[in-house]
Protein backbone atom coordinates (compact mmCIF):
# COMPACT_ATOMS: atom_id res chain seq x y z
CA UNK A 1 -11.59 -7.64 17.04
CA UNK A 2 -11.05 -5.38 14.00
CA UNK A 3 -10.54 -7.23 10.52
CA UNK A 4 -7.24 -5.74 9.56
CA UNK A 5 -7.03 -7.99 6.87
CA UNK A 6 -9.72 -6.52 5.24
CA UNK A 7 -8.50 -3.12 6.16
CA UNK A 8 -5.60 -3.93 4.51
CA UNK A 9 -6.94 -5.06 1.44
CA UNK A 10 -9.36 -1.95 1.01
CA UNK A 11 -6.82 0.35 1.73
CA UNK A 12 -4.04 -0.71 0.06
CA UNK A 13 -6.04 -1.44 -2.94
CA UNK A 14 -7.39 2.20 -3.04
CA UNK A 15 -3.54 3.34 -2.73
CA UNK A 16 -2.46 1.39 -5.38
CA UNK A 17 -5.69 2.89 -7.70
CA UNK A 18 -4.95 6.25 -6.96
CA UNK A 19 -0.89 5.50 -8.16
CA UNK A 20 -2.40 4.16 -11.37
CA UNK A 21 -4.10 7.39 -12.02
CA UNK A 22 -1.84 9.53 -10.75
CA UNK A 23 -0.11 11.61 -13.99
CA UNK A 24 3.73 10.54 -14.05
CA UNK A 25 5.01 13.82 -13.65
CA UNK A 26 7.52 15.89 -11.74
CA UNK A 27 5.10 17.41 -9.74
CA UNK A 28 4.14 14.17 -9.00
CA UNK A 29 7.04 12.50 -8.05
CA UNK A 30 7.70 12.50 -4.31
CA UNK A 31 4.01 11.81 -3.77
CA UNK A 32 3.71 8.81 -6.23
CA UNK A 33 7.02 7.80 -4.94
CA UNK A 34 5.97 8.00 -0.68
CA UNK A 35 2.94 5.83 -1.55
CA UNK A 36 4.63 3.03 -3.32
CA UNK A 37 7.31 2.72 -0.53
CA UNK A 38 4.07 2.89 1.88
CA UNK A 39 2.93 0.06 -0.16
CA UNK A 40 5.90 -1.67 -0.21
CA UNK A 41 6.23 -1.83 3.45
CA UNK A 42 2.24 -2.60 4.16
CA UNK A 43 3.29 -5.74 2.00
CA UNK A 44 6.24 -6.83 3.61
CA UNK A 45 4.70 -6.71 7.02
CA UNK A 46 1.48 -8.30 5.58
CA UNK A 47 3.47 -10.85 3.94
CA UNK A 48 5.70 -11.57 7.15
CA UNK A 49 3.16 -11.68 9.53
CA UNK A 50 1.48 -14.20 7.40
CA UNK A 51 4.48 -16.73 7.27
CA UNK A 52 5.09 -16.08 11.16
CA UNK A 53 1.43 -17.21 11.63
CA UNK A 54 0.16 -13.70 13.04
């Protein structure tokens, strides 16, 4: 069975690097803006399927 915590981790860890160096600009915006709310969401499911016992 794949280890999709670990997937998890790696990827959201690279997504949340590549935010940190991504320039704050206009340009930038919608991009920086659809990973966060990716990253958002990849937590909230992470964290809910960890209370539920998943």
């Amino acid at each position: 069975m794949p280890d999709y915590k670990k997937m998890y981790a790696i990827l959201c860890a690279a997504a949340s690097e590549a935010l940190d160096k991504l320039p704050e600009t206009a340009e930038n915006a919608a991009g920086r803006e659809t990973l966060q709310q990716a990253l958002d969401k990849a937590e909230e499911l992470y964290i809910s399927a960890e209370a539920s016992g998943e």
